[in-house]
C-alpha atoms as a PDB file:
ATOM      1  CA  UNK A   1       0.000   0.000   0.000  1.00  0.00           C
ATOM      2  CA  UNK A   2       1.159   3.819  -0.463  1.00  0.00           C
ATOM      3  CA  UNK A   3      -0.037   6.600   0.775  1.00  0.00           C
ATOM      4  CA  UNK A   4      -1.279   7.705  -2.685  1.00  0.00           C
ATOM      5  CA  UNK A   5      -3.292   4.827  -2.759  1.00  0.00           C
ATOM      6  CA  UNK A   6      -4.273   5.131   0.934  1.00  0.00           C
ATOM      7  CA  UNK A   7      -4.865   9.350   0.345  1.00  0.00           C
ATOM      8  CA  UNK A   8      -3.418   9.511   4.003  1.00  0.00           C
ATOM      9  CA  UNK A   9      -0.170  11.263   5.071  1.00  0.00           C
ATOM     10  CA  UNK A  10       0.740   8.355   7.455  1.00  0.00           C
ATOM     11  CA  UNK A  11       0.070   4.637   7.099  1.00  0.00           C
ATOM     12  CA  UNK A  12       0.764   4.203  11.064  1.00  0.00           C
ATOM     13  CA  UNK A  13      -2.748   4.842  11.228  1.00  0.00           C
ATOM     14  CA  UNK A  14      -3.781   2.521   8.767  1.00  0.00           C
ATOM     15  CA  UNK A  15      -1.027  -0.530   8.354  1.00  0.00           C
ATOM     16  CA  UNK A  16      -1.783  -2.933  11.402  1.00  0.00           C
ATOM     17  CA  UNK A  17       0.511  -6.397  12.496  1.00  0.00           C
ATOM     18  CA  UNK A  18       0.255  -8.779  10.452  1.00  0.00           C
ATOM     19  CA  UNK A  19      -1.211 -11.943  11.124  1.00  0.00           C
ATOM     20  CA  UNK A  20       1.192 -15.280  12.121  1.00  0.00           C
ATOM     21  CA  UNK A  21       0.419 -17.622   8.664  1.00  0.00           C
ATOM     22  CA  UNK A  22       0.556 -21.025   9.971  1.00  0.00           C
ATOM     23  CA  UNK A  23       2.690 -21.776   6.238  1.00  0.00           C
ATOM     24  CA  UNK A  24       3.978 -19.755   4.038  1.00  0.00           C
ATOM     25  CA  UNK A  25       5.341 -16.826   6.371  1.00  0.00           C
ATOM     26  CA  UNK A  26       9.032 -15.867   6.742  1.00  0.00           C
ATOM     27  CA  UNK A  27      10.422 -18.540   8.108  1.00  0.00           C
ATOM     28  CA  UNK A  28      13.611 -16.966   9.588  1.00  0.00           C
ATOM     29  CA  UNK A  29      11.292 -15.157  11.735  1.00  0.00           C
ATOM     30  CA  UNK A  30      11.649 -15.958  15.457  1.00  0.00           C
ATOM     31  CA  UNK A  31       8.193 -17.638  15.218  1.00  0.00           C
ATOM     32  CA  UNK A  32       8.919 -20.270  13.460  1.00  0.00           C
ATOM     33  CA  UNK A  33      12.231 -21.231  14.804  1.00  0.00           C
ATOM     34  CA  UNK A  34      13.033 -25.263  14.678  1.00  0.00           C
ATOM     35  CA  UNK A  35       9.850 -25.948  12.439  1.00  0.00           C
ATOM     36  CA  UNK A  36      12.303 -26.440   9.782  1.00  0.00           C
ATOM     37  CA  UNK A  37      11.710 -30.162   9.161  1.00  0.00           C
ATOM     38  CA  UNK A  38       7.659 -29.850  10.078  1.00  0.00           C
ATOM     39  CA  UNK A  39       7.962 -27.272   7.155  1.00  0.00           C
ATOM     40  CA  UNK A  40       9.766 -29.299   4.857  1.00  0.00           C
ATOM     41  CA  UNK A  41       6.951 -32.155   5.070  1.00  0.00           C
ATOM     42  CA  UNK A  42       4.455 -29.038   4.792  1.00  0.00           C
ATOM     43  CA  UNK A  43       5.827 -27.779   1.768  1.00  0.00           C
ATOM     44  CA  UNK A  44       5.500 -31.410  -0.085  1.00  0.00           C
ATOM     45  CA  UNK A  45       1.106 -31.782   0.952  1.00  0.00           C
ATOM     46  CA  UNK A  46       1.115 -28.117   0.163  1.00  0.00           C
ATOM     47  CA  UNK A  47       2.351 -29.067  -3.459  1.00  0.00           C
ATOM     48  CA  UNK A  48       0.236 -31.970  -3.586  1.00  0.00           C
ATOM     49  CA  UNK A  49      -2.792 -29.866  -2.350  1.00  0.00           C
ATOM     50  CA  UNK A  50      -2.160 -27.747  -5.541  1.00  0.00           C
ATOM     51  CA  UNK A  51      -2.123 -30.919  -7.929  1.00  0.00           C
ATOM     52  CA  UNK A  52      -5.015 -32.053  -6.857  1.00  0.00           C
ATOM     53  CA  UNK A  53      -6.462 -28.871  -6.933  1.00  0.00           C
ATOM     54  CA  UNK A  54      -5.707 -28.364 -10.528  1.00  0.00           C
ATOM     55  CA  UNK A  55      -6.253 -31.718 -11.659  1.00  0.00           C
ATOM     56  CA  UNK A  56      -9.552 -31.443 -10.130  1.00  0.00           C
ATOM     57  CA  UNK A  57     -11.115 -27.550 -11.716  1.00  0.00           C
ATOM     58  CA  UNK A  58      -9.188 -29.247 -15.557  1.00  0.00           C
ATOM     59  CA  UNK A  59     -10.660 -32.622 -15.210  1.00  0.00           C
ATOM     60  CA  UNK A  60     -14.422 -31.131 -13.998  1.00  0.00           C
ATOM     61  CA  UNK A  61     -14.150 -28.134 -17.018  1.00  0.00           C
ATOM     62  CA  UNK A  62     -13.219 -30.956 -19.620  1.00  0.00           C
ATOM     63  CA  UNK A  63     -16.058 -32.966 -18.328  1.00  0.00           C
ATOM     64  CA  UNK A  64     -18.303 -29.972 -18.562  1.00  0.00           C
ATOM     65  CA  UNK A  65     -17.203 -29.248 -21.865  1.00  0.00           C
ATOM     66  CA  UNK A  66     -17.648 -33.125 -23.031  1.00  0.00           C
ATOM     67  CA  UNK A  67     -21.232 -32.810 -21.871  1.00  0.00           C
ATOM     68  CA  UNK A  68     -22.155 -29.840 -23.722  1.00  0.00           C
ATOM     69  CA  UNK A  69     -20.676 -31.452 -26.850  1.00  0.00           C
ATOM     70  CA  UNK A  70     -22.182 -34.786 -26.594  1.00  0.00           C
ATOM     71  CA  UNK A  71     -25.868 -33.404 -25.299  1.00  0.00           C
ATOM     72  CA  UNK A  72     -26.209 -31.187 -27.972  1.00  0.00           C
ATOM     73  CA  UNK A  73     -23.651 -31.827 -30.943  1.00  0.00           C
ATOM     74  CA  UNK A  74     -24.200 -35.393 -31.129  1.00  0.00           C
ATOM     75  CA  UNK A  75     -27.113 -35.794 -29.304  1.00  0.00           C
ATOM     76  CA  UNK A  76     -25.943 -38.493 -27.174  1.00  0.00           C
ATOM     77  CA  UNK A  77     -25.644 -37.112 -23.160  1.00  0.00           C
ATOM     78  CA  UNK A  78     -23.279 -38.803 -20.842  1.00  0.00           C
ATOM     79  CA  UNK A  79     -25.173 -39.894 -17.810  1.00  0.00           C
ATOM     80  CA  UNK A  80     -21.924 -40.296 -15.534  1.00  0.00           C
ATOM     81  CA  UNK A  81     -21.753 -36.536 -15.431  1.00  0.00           C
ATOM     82  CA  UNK A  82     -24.186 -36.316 -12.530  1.00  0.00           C
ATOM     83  CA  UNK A  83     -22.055 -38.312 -10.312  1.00  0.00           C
ATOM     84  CA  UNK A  84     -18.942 -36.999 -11.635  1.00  0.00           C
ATOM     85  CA  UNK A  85     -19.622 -33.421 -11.418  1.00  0.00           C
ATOM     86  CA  UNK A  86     -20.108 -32.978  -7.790  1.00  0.00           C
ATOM     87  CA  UNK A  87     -17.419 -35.208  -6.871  1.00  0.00           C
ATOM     88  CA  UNK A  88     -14.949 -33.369  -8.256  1.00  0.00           C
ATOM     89  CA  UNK A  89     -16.516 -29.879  -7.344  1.00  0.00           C
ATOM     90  CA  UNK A  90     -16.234 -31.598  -3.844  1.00  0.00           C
ATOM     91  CA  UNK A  91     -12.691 -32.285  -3.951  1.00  0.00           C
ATOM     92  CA  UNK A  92     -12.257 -28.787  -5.318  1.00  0.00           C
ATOM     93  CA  UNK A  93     -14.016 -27.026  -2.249  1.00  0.00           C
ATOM     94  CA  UNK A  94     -12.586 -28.963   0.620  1.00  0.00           C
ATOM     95  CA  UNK A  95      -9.121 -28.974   0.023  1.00  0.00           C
ATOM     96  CA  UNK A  96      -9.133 -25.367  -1.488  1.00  0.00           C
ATOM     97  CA  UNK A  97     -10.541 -25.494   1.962  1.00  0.00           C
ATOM     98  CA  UNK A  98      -7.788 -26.422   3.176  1.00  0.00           C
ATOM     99  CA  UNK A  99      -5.764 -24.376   1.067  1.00  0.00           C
ATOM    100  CA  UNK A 100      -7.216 -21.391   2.069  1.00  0.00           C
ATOM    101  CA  UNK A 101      -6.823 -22.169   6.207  1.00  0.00           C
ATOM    102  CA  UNK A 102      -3.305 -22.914   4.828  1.00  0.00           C
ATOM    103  CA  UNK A 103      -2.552 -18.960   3.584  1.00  0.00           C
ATOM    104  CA  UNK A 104      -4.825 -17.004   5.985  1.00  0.00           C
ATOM    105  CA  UNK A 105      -7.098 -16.190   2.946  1.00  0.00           C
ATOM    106  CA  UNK A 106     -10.340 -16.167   5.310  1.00  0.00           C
ATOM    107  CA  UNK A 107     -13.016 -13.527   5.279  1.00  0.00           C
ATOM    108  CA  UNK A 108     -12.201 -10.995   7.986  1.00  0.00           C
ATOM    109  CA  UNK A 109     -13.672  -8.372   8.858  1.00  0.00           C
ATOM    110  CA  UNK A 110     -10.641  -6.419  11.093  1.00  0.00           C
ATOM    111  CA  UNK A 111     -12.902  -4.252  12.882  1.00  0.00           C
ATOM    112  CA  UNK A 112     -10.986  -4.933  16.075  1.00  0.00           C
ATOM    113  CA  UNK A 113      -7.983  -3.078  14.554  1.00  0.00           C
ATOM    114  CA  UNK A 114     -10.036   0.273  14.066  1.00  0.00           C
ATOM    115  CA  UNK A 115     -10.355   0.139  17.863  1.00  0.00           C
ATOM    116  CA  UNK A 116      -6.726  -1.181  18.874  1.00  0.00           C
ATOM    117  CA  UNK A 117      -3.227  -1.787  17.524  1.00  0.00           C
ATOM    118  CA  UNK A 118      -1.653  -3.328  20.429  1.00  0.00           C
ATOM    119  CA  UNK A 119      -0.107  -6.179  18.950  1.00  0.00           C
ATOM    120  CA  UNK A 120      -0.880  -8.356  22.193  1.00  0.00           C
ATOM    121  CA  UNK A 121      -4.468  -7.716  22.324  1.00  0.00           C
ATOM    122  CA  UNK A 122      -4.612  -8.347  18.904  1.00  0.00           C
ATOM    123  CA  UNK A 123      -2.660 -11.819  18.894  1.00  0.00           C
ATOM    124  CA  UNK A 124      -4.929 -12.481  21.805  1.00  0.00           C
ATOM    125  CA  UNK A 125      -8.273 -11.969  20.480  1.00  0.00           C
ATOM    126  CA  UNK A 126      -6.732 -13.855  16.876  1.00  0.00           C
ATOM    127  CA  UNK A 127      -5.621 -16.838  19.403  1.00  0.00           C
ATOM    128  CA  UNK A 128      -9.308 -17.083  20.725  1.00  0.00           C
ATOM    129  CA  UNK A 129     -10.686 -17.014  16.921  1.00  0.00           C
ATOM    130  CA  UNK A 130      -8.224 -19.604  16.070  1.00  0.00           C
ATOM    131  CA  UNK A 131      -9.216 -22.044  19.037  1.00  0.00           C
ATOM    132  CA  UNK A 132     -12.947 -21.872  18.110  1.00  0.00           C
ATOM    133  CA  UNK A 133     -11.976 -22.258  14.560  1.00  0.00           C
ATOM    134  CA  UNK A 134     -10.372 -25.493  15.155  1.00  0.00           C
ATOM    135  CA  UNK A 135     -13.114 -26.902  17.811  1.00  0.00           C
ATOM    136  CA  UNK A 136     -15.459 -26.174  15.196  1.00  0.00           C
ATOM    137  CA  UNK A 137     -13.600 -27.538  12.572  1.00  0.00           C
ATOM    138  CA  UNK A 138     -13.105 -30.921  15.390  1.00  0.00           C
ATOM    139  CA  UNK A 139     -16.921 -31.150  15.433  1.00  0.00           C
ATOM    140  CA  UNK A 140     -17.517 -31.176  11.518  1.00  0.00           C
ATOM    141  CA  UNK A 141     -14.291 -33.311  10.814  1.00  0.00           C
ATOM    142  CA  UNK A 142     -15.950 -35.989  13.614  1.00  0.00           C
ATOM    143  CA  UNK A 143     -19.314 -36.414  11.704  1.00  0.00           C
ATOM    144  CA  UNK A 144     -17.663 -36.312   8.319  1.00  0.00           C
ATOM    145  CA  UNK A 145     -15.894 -39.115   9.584  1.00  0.00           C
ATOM    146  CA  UNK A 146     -18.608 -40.693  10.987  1.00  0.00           C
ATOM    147  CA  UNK A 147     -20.602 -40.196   7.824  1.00  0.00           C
ATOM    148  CA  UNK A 148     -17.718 -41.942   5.979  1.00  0.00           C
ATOM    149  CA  UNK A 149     -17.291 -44.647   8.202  1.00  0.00           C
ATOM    150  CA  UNK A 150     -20.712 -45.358   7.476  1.00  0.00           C
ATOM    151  CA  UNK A 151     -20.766 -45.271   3.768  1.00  0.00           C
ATOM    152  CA  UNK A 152     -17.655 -47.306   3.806  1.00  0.00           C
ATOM    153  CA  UNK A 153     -19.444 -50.510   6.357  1.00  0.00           C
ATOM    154  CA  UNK A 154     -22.267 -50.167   3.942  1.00  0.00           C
ATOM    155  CA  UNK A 155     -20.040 -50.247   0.641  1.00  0.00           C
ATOM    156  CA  UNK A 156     -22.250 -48.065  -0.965  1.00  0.00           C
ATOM    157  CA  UNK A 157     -21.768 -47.648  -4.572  1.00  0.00           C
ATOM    158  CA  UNK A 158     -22.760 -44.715  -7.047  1.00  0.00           C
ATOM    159  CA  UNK A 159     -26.048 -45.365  -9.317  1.00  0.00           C
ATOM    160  CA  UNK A 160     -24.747 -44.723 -12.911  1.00  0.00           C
ATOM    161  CA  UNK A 161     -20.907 -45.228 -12.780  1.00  0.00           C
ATOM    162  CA  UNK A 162     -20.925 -47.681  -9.625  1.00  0.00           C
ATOM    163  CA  UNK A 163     -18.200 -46.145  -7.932  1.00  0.00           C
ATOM    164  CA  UNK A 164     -17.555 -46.195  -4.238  1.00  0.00           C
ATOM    165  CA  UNK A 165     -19.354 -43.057  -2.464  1.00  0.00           C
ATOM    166  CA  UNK A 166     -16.346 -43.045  -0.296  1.00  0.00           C
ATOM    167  CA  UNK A 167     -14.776 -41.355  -2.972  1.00  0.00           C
ATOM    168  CA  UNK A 168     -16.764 -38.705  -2.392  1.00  0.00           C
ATOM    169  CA  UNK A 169     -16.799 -38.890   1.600  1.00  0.00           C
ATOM    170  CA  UNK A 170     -13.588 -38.876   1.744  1.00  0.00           C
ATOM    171  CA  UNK A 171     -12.965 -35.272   0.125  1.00  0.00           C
ATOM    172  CA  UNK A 172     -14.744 -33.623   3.447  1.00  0.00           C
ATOM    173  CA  UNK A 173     -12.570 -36.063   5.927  1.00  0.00           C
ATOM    174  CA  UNK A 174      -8.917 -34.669   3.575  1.00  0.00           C
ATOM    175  CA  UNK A 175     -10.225 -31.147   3.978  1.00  0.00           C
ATOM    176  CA  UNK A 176     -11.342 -31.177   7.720  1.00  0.00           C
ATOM    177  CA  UNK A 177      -8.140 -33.234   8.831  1.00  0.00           C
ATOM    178  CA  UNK A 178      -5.547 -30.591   6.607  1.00  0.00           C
ATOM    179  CA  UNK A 179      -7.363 -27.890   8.114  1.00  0.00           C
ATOM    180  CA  UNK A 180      -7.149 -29.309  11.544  1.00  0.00           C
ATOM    181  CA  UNK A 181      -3.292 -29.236  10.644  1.00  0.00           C
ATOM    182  CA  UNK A 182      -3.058 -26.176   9.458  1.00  0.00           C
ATOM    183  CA  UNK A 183      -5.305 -24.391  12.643  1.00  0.00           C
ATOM    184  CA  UNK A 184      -2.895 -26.736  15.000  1.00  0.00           C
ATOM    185  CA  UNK A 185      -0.033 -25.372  13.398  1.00  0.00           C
ATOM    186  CA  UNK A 186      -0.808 -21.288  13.252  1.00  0.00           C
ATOM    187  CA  UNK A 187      -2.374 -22.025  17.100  1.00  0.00           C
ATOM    188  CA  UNK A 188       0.745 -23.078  18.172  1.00  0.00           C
ATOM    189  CA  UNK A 189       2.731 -19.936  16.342  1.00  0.00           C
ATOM    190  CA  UNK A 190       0.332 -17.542  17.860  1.00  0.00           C
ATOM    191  CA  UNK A 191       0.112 -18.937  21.437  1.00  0.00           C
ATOM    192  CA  UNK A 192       4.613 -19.102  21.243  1.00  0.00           C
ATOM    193  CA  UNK A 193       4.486 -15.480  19.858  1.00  0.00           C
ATOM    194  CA  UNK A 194       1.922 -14.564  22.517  1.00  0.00           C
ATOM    195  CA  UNK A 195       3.953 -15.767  25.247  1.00  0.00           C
ATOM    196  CA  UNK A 196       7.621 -14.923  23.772  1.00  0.00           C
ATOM    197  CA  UNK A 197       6.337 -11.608  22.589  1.00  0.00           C
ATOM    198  CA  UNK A 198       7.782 -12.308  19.251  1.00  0.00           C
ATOM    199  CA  UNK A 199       5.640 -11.679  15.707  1.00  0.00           C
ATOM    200  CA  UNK A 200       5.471 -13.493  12.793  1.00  0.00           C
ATOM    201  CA  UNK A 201       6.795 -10.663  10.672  1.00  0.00           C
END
Protein backbone atom coordinates (compact mmCIF):
# COMPACT_ATOMS: atom_id res chain seq x y z
CA UNK A 1 0.00 0.00 0.00
CA UNK A 2 1.16 3.82 -0.46
CA UNK A 3 -0.04 6.60 0.78
CA UNK A 4 -1.28 7.70 -2.68
CA UNK A 5 -3.29 4.83 -2.76
CA UNK A 6 -4.27 5.13 0.93
CA UNK A 7 -4.86 9.35 0.35
CA UNK A 8 -3.42 9.51 4.00
CA UNK A 9 -0.17 11.26 5.07
CA UNK A 10 0.74 8.35 7.46
CA UNK A 11 0.07 4.64 7.10
CA UNK A 12 0.76 4.20 11.06
CA UNK A 13 -2.75 4.84 11.23
CA UNK A 14 -3.78 2.52 8.77
CA UNK A 15 -1.03 -0.53 8.35
CA UNK A 16 -1.78 -2.93 11.40
CA UNK A 17 0.51 -6.40 12.50
CA UNK A 18 0.26 -8.78 10.45
CA UNK A 19 -1.21 -11.94 11.12
CA UNK A 20 1.19 -15.28 12.12
CA UNK A 21 0.42 -17.62 8.66
CA UNK A 22 0.56 -21.02 9.97
CA UNK A 23 2.69 -21.78 6.24
CA UNK A 24 3.98 -19.75 4.04
CA UNK A 25 5.34 -16.83 6.37
CA UNK A 26 9.03 -15.87 6.74
CA UNK A 27 10.42 -18.54 8.11
CA UNK A 28 13.61 -16.97 9.59
CA UNK A 29 11.29 -15.16 11.74
CA UNK A 30 11.65 -15.96 15.46
CA UNK A 31 8.19 -17.64 15.22
CA UNK A 32 8.92 -20.27 13.46
CA UNK A 33 12.23 -21.23 14.80
CA UNK A 34 13.03 -25.26 14.68
CA UNK A 35 9.85 -25.95 12.44
CA UNK A 36 12.30 -26.44 9.78
CA UNK A 37 11.71 -30.16 9.16
CA UNK A 38 7.66 -29.85 10.08
CA UNK A 39 7.96 -27.27 7.15
CA UNK A 40 9.77 -29.30 4.86
CA UNK A 41 6.95 -32.15 5.07
CA UNK A 42 4.45 -29.04 4.79
CA UNK A 43 5.83 -27.78 1.77
CA UNK A 44 5.50 -31.41 -0.08
CA UNK A 45 1.11 -31.78 0.95
CA UNK A 46 1.12 -28.12 0.16
CA UNK A 47 2.35 -29.07 -3.46
CA UNK A 48 0.24 -31.97 -3.59
CA UNK A 49 -2.79 -29.87 -2.35
CA UNK A 50 -2.16 -27.75 -5.54
CA UNK A 51 -2.12 -30.92 -7.93
CA UNK A 52 -5.02 -32.05 -6.86
CA UNK A 53 -6.46 -28.87 -6.93
CA UNK A 54 -5.71 -28.36 -10.53
CA UNK A 55 -6.25 -31.72 -11.66
CA UNK A 56 -9.55 -31.44 -10.13
CA UNK A 57 -11.11 -27.55 -11.72
CA UNK A 58 -9.19 -29.25 -15.56
CA UNK A 59 -10.66 -32.62 -15.21
CA UNK A 60 -14.42 -31.13 -14.00
CA UNK A 61 -14.15 -28.13 -17.02
CA UNK A 62 -13.22 -30.96 -19.62
CA UNK A 63 -16.06 -32.97 -18.33
CA UNK A 64 -18.30 -29.97 -18.56
CA UNK A 65 -17.20 -29.25 -21.87
CA UNK A 66 -17.65 -33.12 -23.03
CA UNK A 67 -21.23 -32.81 -21.87
CA UNK A 68 -22.15 -29.84 -23.72
CA UNK A 69 -20.68 -31.45 -26.85
CA UNK A 70 -22.18 -34.79 -26.59
CA UNK A 71 -25.87 -33.40 -25.30
CA UNK A 72 -26.21 -31.19 -27.97
CA UNK A 73 -23.65 -31.83 -30.94
CA UNK A 74 -24.20 -35.39 -31.13
CA UNK A 75 -27.11 -35.79 -29.30
CA UNK A 76 -25.94 -38.49 -27.17
CA UNK A 77 -25.64 -37.11 -23.16
CA UNK A 78 -23.28 -38.80 -20.84
CA UNK A 79 -25.17 -39.89 -17.81
CA UNK A 80 -21.92 -40.30 -15.53
CA UNK A 81 -21.75 -36.54 -15.43
CA UNK A 82 -24.19 -36.32 -12.53
CA UNK A 83 -22.06 -38.31 -10.31
CA UNK A 84 -18.94 -37.00 -11.63
CA UNK A 85 -19.62 -33.42 -11.42
CA UNK A 86 -20.11 -32.98 -7.79
CA UNK A 87 -17.42 -35.21 -6.87
CA UNK A 88 -14.95 -33.37 -8.26
CA UNK A 89 -16.52 -29.88 -7.34
CA UNK A 90 -16.23 -31.60 -3.84
CA UNK A 91 -12.69 -32.29 -3.95
CA UNK A 92 -12.26 -28.79 -5.32
CA UNK A 93 -14.02 -27.03 -2.25
CA UNK A 94 -12.59 -28.96 0.62
CA UNK A 95 -9.12 -28.97 0.02
CA UNK A 96 -9.13 -25.37 -1.49
CA UNK A 97 -10.54 -25.49 1.96
CA UNK A 98 -7.79 -26.42 3.18
CA UNK A 99 -5.76 -24.38 1.07
CA UNK A 100 -7.22 -21.39 2.07
CA UNK A 101 -6.82 -22.17 6.21
CA UNK A 102 -3.31 -22.91 4.83
CA UNK A 103 -2.55 -18.96 3.58
CA UNK A 104 -4.83 -17.00 5.99
CA UNK A 105 -7.10 -16.19 2.95
CA UNK A 106 -10.34 -16.17 5.31
CA UNK A 107 -13.02 -13.53 5.28
CA UNK A 108 -12.20 -10.99 7.99
CA UNK A 109 -13.67 -8.37 8.86
CA UNK A 110 -10.64 -6.42 11.09
CA UNK A 111 -12.90 -4.25 12.88
CA UNK A 112 -10.99 -4.93 16.08
CA UNK A 113 -7.98 -3.08 14.55
CA UNK A 114 -10.04 0.27 14.07
CA UNK A 115 -10.35 0.14 17.86
CA UNK A 116 -6.73 -1.18 18.87
CA UNK A 117 -3.23 -1.79 17.52
CA UNK A 118 -1.65 -3.33 20.43
CA UNK A 119 -0.11 -6.18 18.95
CA UNK A 120 -0.88 -8.36 22.19
CA UNK A 121 -4.47 -7.72 22.32
CA UNK A 122 -4.61 -8.35 18.90
CA UNK A 123 -2.66 -11.82 18.89
CA UNK A 124 -4.93 -12.48 21.81
CA UNK A 125 -8.27 -11.97 20.48
CA UNK A 126 -6.73 -13.86 16.88
CA UNK A 127 -5.62 -16.84 19.40
CA UNK A 128 -9.31 -17.08 20.73
CA UNK A 129 -10.69 -17.01 16.92
CA UNK A 130 -8.22 -19.60 16.07
CA UNK A 131 -9.22 -22.04 19.04
CA UNK A 132 -12.95 -21.87 18.11
CA UNK A 133 -11.98 -22.26 14.56
CA UNK A 134 -10.37 -25.49 15.15
CA UNK A 135 -13.11 -26.90 17.81
CA UNK A 136 -15.46 -26.17 15.20
CA UNK A 137 -13.60 -27.54 12.57
CA UNK A 138 -13.10 -30.92 15.39
CA UNK A 139 -16.92 -31.15 15.43
CA UNK A 140 -17.52 -31.18 11.52
CA UNK A 141 -14.29 -33.31 10.81
CA UNK A 142 -15.95 -35.99 13.61
CA UNK A 143 -19.31 -36.41 11.70
CA UNK A 144 -17.66 -36.31 8.32
CA UNK A 145 -15.89 -39.11 9.58
CA UNK A 146 -18.61 -40.69 10.99
CA UNK A 147 -20.60 -40.20 7.82
CA UNK A 148 -17.72 -41.94 5.98
CA UNK A 149 -17.29 -44.65 8.20
CA UNK A 150 -20.71 -45.36 7.48
CA UNK A 151 -20.77 -45.27 3.77
CA UNK A 152 -17.65 -47.31 3.81
CA UNK A 153 -19.44 -50.51 6.36
CA UNK A 154 -22.27 -50.17 3.94
CA UNK A 155 -20.04 -50.25 0.64
CA UNK A 156 -22.25 -48.07 -0.96
CA UNK A 157 -21.77 -47.65 -4.57
CA UNK A 158 -22.76 -44.72 -7.05
CA UNK A 159 -26.05 -45.37 -9.32
CA UNK A 160 -24.75 -44.72 -12.91
CA UNK A 161 -20.91 -45.23 -12.78
CA UNK A 162 -20.93 -47.68 -9.62
CA UNK A 163 -18.20 -46.14 -7.93
CA UNK A 164 -17.55 -46.20 -4.24
CA UNK A 165 -19.35 -43.06 -2.46
CA UNK A 166 -16.35 -43.04 -0.30
CA UNK A 167 -14.78 -41.36 -2.97
CA UNK A 168 -16.76 -38.71 -2.39
CA UNK A 169 -16.80 -38.89 1.60
CA UNK A 170 -13.59 -38.88 1.74
CA UNK A 171 -12.97 -35.27 0.12
CA UNK A 172 -14.74 -33.62 3.45
CA UNK A 173 -12.57 -36.06 5.93
CA UNK A 174 -8.92 -34.67 3.58
CA UNK A 175 -10.23 -31.15 3.98
CA UNK A 176 -11.34 -31.18 7.72
CA UNK A 177 -8.14 -33.23 8.83
CA UNK A 178 -5.55 -30.59 6.61
CA UNK A 179 -7.36 -27.89 8.11
CA UNK A 180 -7.15 -29.31 11.54
CA UNK A 181 -3.29 -29.24 10.64
CA UNK A 182 -3.06 -26.18 9.46
CA UNK A 183 -5.31 -24.39 12.64
CA UNK A 184 -2.90 -26.74 15.00
CA UNK A 185 -0.03 -25.37 13.40
CA UNK A 186 -0.81 -21.29 13.25
CA UNK A 187 -2.37 -22.03 17.10
CA UNK A 188 0.74 -23.08 18.17
CA UNK A 189 2.73 -19.94 16.34
CA UNK A 190 0.33 -17.54 17.86
CA UNK A 191 0.11 -18.94 21.44
CA UNK A 192 4.61 -19.10 21.24
CA UNK A 193 4.49 -15.48 19.86
CA UNK A 194 1.92 -14.56 22.52
CA UNK A 195 3.95 -15.77 25.25
CA UNK A 196 7.62 -14.92 23.77
CA UNK A 197 6.34 -11.61 22.59
CA UNK A 198 7.78 -12.31 19.25
CA UNK A 199 5.64 -11.68 15.71
CA UNK A 200 5.47 -13.49 12.79
CA UNK A 201 6.79 -10.66 10.67
Amino acid sequence: MTKELLHTDSLDNVLTPEPIMPAGGDAAAPVYRGLGGLYAIEDKVALLMRVILFAAMIALGLLMAAQVFMRYVIASPFLGIEELAPMLALWIYFIGMAYCTRERDHIEGGVLTLLTQNRKTLLSVRLFGTLCCLVTVLVFAWFAWDFAAYNLSLNRKSTYMRLPKYIWDFSMVSGFALMILYLVLQFFLEARALVTGQGGD
